[in-house]
Protein backbone atom coordinates (compact mmCIF):
# COMPACT_ATOMS: atom_id res chain seq x y z
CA UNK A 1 28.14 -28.38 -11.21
CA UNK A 2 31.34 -27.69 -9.36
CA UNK A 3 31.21 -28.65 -5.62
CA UNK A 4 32.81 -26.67 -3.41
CA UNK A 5 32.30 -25.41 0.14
CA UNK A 6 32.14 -22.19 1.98
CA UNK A 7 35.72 -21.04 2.63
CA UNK A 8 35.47 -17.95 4.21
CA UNK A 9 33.07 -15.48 5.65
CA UNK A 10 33.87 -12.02 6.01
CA UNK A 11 32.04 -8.37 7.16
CA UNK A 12 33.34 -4.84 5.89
CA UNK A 13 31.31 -2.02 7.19
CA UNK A 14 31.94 1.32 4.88
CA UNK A 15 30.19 5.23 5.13
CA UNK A 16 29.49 7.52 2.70
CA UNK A 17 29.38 11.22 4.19
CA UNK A 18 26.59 13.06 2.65
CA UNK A 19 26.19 16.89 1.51
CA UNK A 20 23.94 18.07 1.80
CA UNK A 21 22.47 15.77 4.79
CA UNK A 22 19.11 13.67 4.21
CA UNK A 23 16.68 14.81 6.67
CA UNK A 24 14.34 11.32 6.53
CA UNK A 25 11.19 11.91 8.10
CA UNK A 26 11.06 9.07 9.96
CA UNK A 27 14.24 9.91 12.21
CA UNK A 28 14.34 13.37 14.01
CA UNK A 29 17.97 13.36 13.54
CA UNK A 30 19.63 14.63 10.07
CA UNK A 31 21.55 11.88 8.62
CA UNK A 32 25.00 13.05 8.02
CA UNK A 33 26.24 9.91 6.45
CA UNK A 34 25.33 6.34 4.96
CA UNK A 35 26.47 3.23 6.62
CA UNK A 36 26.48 -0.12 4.49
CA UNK A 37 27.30 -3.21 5.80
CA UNK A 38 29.00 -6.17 3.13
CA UNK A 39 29.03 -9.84 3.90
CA UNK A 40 31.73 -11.35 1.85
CA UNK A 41 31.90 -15.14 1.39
CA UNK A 42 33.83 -17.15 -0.13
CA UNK A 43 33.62 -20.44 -1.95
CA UNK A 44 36.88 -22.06 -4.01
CA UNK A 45 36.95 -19.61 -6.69
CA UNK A 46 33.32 -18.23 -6.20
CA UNK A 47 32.35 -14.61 -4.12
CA UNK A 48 28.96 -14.07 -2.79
CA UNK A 49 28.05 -10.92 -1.31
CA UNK A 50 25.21 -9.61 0.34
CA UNK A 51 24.40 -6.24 2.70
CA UNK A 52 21.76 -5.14 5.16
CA UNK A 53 21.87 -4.67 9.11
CA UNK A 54 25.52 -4.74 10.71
CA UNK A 55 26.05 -8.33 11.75
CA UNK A 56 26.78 -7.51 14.92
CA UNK A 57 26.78 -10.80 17.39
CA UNK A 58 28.05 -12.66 14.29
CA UNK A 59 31.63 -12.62 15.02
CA UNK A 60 32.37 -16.10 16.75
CA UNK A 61 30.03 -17.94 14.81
CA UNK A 62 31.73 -18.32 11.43
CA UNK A 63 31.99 -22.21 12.30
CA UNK A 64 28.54 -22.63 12.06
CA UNK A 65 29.33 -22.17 8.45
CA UNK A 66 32.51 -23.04 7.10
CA UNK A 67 33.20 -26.33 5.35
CA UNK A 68 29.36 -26.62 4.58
CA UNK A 69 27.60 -26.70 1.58
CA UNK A 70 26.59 -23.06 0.26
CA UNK A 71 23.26 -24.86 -1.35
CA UNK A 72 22.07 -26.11 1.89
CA UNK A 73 20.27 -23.37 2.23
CA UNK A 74 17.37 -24.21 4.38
CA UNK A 75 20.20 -25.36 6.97
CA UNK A 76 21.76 -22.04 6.88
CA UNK A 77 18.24 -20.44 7.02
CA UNK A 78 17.27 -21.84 10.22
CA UNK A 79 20.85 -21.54 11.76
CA UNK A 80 20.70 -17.91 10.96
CA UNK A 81 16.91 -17.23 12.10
CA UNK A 82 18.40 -18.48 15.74
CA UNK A 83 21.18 -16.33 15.43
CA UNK A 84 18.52 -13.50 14.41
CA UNK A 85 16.81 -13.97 18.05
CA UNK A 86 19.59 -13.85 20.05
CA UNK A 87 21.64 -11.06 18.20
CA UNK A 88 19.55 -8.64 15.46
CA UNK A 89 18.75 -9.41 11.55
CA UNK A 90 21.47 -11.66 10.00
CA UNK A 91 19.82 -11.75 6.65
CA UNK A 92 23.06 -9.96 4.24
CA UNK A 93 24.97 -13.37 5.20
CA UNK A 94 21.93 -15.67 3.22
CA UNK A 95 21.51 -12.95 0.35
CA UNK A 96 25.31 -13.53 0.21
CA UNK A 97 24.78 -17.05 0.18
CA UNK A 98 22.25 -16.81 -2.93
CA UNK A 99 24.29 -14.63 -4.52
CA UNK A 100 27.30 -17.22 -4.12
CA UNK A 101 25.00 -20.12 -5.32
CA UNK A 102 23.92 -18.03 -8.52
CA UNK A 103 27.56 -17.62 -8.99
CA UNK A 104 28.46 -20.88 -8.86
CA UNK A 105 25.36 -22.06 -10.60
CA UNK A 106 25.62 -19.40 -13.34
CA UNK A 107 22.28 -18.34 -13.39
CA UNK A 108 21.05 -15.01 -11.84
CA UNK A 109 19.21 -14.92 -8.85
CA UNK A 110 15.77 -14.02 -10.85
CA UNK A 111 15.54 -17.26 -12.63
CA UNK A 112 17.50 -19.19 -9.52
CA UNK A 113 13.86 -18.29 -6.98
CA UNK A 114 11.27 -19.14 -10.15
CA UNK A 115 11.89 -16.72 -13.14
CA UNK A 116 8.77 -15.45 -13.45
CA UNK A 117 10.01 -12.16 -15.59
CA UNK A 118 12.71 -10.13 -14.92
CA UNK A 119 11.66 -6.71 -14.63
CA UNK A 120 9.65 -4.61 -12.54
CA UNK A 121 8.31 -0.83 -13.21
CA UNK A 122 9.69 1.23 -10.49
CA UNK A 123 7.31 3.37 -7.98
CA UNK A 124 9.98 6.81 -7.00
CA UNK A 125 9.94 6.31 -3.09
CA UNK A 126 10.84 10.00 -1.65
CA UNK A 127 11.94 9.94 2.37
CA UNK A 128 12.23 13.68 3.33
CA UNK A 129 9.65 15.43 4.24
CA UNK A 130 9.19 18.99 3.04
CA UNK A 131 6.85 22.11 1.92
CA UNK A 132 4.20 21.63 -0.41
CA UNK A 133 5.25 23.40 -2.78
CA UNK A 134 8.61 22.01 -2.83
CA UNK A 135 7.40 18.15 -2.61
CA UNK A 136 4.58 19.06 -5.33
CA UNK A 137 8.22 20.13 -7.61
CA UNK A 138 9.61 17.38 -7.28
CA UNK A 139 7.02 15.08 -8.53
CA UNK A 140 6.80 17.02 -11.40
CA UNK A 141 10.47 16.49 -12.03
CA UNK A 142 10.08 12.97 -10.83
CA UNK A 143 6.99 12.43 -13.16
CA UNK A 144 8.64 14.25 -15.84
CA UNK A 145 11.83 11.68 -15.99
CA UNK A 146 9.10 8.95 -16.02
CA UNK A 147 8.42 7.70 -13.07
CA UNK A 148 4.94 6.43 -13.25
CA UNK A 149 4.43 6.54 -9.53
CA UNK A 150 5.91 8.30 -6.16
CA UNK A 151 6.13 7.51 -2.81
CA UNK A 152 5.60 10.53 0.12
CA UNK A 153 6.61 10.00 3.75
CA UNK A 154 4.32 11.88 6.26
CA UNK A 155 5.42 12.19 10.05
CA UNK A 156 3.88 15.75 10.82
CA UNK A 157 2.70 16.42 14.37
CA UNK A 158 -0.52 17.84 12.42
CA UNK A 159 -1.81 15.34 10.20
CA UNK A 160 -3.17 17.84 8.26
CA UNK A 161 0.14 19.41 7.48
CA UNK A 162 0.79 16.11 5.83
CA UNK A 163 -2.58 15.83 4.19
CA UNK A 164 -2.16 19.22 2.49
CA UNK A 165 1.57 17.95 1.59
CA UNK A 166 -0.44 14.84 -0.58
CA UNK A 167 -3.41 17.07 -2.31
CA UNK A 168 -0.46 19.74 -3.64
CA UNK A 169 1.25 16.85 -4.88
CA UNK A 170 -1.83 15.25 -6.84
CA UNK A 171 -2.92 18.94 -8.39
CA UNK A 172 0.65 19.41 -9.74
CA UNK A 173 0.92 15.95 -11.10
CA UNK A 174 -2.72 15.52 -12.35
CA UNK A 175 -4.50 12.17 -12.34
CA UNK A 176 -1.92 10.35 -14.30
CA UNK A 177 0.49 9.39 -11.73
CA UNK A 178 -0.17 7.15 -8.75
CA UNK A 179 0.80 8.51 -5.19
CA UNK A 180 1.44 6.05 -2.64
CA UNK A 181 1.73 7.33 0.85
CA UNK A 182 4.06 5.86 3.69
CA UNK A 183 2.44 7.42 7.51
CA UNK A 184 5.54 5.83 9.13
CA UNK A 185 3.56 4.83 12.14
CA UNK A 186 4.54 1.50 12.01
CA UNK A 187 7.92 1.59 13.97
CA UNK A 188 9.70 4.57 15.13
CA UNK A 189 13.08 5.32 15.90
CA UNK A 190 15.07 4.84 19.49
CA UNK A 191 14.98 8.19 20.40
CA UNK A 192 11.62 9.29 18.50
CA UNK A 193 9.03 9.20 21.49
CA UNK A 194 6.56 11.71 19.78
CA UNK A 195 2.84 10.07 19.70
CA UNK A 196 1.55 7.71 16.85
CA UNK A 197 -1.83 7.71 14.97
CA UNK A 198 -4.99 5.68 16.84
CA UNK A 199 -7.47 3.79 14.82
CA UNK A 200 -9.78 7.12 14.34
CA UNK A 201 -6.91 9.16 12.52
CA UNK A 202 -5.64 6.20 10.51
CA UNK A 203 -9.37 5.88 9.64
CA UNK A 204 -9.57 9.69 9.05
CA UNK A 205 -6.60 10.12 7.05
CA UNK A 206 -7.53 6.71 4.57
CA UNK A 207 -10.98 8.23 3.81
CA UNK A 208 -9.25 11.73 2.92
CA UNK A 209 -6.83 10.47 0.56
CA UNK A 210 -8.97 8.30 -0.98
CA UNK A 211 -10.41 11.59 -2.24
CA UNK A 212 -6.90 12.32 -3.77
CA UNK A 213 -6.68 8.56 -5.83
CA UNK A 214 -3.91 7.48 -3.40
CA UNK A 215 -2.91 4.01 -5.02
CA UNK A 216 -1.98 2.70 -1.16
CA UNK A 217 -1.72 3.89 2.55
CA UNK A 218 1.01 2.48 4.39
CA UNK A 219 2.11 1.59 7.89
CA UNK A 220 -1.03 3.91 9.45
CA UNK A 221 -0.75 1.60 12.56
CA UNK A 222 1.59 -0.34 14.76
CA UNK A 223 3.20 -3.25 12.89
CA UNK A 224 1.87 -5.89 15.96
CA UNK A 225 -1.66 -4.60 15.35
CA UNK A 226 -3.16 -7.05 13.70
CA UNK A 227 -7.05 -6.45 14.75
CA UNK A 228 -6.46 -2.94 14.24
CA UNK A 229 -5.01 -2.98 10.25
CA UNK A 230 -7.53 -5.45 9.33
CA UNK A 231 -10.27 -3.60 10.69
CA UNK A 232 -9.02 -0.57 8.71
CA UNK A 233 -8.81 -2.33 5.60
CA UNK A 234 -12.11 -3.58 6.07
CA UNK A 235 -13.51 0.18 6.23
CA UNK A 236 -11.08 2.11 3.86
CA UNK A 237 -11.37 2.36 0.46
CA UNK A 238 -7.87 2.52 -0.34
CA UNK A 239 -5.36 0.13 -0.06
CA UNK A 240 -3.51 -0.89 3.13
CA UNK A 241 0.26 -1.90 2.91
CA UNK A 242 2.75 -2.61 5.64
CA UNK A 243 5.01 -5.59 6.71
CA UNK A 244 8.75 -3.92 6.54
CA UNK A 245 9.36 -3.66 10.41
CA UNK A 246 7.48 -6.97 10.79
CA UNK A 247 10.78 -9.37 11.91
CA UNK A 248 9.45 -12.79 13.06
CA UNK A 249 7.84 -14.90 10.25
CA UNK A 250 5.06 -16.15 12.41
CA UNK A 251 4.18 -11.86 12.31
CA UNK A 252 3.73 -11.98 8.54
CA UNK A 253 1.70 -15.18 8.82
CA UNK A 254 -0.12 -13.28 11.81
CA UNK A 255 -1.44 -10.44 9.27
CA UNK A 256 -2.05 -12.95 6.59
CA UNK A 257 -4.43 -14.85 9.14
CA UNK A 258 -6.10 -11.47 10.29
CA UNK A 259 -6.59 -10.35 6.60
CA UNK A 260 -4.43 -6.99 7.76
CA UNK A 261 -2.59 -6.11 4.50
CA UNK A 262 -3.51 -5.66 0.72
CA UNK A 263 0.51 -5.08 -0.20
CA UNK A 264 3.09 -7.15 1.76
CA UNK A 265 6.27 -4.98 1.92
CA UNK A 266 8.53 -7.45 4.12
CA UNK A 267 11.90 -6.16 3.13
CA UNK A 268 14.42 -9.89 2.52
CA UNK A 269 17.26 -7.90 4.52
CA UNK A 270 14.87 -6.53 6.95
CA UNK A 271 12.01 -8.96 7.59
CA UNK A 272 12.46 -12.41 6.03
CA UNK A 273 15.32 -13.07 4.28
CA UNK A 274 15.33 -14.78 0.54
CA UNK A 275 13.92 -18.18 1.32
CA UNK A 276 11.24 -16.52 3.80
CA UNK A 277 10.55 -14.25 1.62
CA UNK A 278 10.12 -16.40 -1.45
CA UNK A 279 7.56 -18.44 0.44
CA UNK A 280 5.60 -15.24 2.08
CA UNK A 281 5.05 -13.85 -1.39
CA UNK A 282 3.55 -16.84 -3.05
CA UNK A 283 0.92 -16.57 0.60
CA UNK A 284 0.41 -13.44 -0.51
CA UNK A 285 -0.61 -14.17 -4.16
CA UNK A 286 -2.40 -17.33 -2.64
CA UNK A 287 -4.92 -14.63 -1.02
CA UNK A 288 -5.16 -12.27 -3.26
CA UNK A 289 -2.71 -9.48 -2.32
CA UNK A 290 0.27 -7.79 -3.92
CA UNK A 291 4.16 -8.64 -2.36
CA UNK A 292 6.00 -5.73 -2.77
CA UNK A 293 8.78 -5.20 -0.28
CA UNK A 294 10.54 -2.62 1.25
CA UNK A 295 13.75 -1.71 -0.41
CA UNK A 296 15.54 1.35 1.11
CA UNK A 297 18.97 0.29 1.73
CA UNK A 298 22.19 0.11 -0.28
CA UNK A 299 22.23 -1.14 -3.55
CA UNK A 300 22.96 -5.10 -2.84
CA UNK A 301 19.75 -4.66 -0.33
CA UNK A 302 18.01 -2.94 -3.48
CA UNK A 303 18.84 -5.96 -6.34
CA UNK A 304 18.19 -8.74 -3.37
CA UNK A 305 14.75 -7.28 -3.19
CA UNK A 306 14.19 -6.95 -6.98
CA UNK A 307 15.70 -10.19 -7.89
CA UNK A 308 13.06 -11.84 -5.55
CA UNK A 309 10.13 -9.49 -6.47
CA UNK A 310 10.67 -10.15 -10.19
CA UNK A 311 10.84 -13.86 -9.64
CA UNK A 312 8.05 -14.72 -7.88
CA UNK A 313 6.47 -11.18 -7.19
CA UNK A 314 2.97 -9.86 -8.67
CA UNK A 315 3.94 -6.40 -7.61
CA UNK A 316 2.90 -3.90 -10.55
CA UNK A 317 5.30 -1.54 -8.61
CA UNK A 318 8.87 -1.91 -6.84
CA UNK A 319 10.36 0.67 -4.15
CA UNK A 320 13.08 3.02 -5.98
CA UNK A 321 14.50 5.19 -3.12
CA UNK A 322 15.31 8.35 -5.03
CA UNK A 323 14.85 12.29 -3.08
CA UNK A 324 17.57 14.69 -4.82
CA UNK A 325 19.97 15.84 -3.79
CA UNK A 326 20.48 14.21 -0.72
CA UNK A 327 19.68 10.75 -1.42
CA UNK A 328 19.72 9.30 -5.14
CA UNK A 329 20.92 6.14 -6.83
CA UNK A 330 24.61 7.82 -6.70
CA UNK A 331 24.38 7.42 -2.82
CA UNK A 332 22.42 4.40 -2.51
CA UNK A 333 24.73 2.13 -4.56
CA UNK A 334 27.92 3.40 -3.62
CA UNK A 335 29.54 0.05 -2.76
CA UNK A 336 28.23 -0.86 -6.52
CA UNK A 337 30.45 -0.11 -9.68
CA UNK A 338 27.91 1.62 -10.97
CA UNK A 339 24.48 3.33 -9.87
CA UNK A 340 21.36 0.71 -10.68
CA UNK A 341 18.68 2.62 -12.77
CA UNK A 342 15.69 2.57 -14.73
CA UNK A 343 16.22 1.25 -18.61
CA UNK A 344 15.16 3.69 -21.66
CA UNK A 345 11.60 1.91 -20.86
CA UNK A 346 11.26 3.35 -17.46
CA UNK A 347 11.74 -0.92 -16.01
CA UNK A 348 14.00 -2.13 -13.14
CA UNK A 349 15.30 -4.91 -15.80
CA UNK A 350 17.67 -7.37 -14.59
CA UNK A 351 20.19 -9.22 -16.76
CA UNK A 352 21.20 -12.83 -16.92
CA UNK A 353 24.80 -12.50 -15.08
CA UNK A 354 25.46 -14.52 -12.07
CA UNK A 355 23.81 -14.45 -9.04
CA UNK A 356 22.87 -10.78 -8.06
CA UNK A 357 24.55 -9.70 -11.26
CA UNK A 358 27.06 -7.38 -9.59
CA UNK A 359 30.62 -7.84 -8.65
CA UNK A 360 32.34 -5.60 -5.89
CA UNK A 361 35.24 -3.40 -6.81
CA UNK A 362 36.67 -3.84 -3.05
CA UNK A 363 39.89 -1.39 -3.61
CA UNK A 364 37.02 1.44 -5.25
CA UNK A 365 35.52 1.25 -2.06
CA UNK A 366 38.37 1.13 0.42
CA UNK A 367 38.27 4.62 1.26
CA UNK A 368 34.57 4.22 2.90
CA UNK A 369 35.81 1.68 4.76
CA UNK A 370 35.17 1.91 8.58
CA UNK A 371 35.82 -0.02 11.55
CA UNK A 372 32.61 -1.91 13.99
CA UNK A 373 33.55 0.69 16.89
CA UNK A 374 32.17 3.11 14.87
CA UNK A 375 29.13 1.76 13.86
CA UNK A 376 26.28 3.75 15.10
């Protein structure tokens, strides 16, 4: 194996405008573009990349890594998880540097964290909320391009409203297709200071889809209440997920220990980053519980999640953002070459190229490109 050293590290931010806007129903504010942040780094001949939150607070610290060893990874892990206290999530800089040690290794990132298979079926994670009627639509269309699953978002001020939203979804789809349900109570935006759901609702809202087959309720709580998830999982009869806004690792071990969680959905840009992650999922296995993270970002967020997932993951289901027309595959991976689907099969399959098995077309992409002051 060649050895080299890391070079070079380097952060583009780029925004894709979007029209018509997304209106996700966990942030009162319409989103008028997408911002994706791209760690570039650089090895001899050999590119990693890897996206997520913004980096910001990096800048200065570049020395921490150059001239080291890209496959000293539990070095760069624990470097970056104090950087991560003091500044915000640094996790696109590891995911760049698997992707740079699957590059340099040859082998994609799937077989790199344990090649357990290397494809996942795909659950169609909606984020707007809307009408009935409308929602109901498009899980028809969404069931009808086979999707074997969906994902809705509630956030209505009337949990009923939502409820309603969920049984007009399961009569136009039938029995056939699992519904999974995000509540979004879990975190909330800055500016969102409407109330969230207490234990009684939650408990409420579990027993009445249960009635509608829902395959899993997630985030009905706060992510930091431990007592209060496990409690609910003890009583519902559906399953509980959550995990994605869960940061610290000692949190994930923290719902392990209370038993709060049947699916684990830390996110590796969000929550844990690859190596975290890698060792939270087999936890999760260990007691009996599905990993299945969180994958609504950009593309390189979307294959660092499936890479790891497929690896190691006993997920029967992986996120697939998807909500025509405002936010589809065209959107999400528009730093990609091209859009990551679904194969003729209906699987997220992965191939065996290098690393995260894409490679960035940086002049395609120049026009997106923005500057940090106007990061939002």
């Amino acid at each position: 194996m060649t050895t080299v050293t890391i070079d070079s590290i380097d952060i583009h931010h780029y925004r894709l405008p979007l029209n018509p806007h997304f209106h996700a129903s966990w942030d009162p504010k319409p989103r008028t573009s997408f911002t994706s942040t791209v760690v570039q780094v650089r090895a001899g001949e050999f590119e990693g990349v890897g996206s997520g939150d913004a980096m910001l607070g990096f800048a200065g610290h570049e020395g921490l890594f150059l001239g080291e060893d890209p496959f000293a990874i539990e070095r760069h892990v624990r470097l970056l998880d104090n950087l991560q206290f003091h500044y915000g999530r640094m996790w696109p800089l590891e995911i760049a540097l698997w992707d740079l040690m699957g590059k340099i290794s040859g082998q994609p990132l799937w077989k790199l964290l344990g090649g357990r298979r290397n494809s996942v079926k795909p659950y169609a994670s909606t984020g707007s909320r809307q009408p009935a009627a409308e929602k109901a639509a498009l899980a028809l269309e969404l069931k009808n391009r086979g999707y074997e699953a969906i994902k809705l978002r509630f956030h209505a001020a009337d949990p009923r409203q939502d409820l309603a939203v969920a049984q007009a979804v399961r009569d136009m789809v039938g029995p056939q297709m699992k519904i999974m349900v995000d509540a979004n109570q879990g975190w909330q935006m800055p500016w969102d200071a409407s109330p969230t759901w207490d234990f009684k609702t939650a408990l409420w809202m579990a027993d009445a889809l249960t009635e509608l087959d829902i395959y899993w309720l997630e985030e009905p709580l706060h992510r930091h209440d431990y007592r209060g998830l496990a409690q609910l999982r003890q009583r519902a009869r559906c399953r509980i997920a959550g995990g994605e806004g869960n940061r610290e690792f000692g949190e994930s071990r923290q719902l392990l220990a209370h038993g709060s969680l049947d699916v684990y959905q830390q996110d590796v840009a969000w929550s844990t980053g690859i190596l975290r992650g890698r060792q939270l999922a087999a936890q999760v296995e260990a007691a009996g519980c599905i990993y299945s993270p969180h994958t609504w970002g950009d593309g390189l967020v979307f294959l660092a999640n499936l890479h790891l997932t497929a690896a190691v993951g006993n997920a029967p289901y992986l996120e697939f953002p998807i909500d025509p027309p405002a936010f589809t595959p065209t959107e999400r991976d528009f730093i990609l070459p091209t859009p990551f689907l679904p194969d003729d099969d209906g699987n997220l399959t992965l191939s065996n190229d290098a690393g995260l098995g894409v490679e960035i077309d940086w002049q395609s992409i120049e026009k997106y490109r923005i500057n940090t002051g106007t990061i939002e």
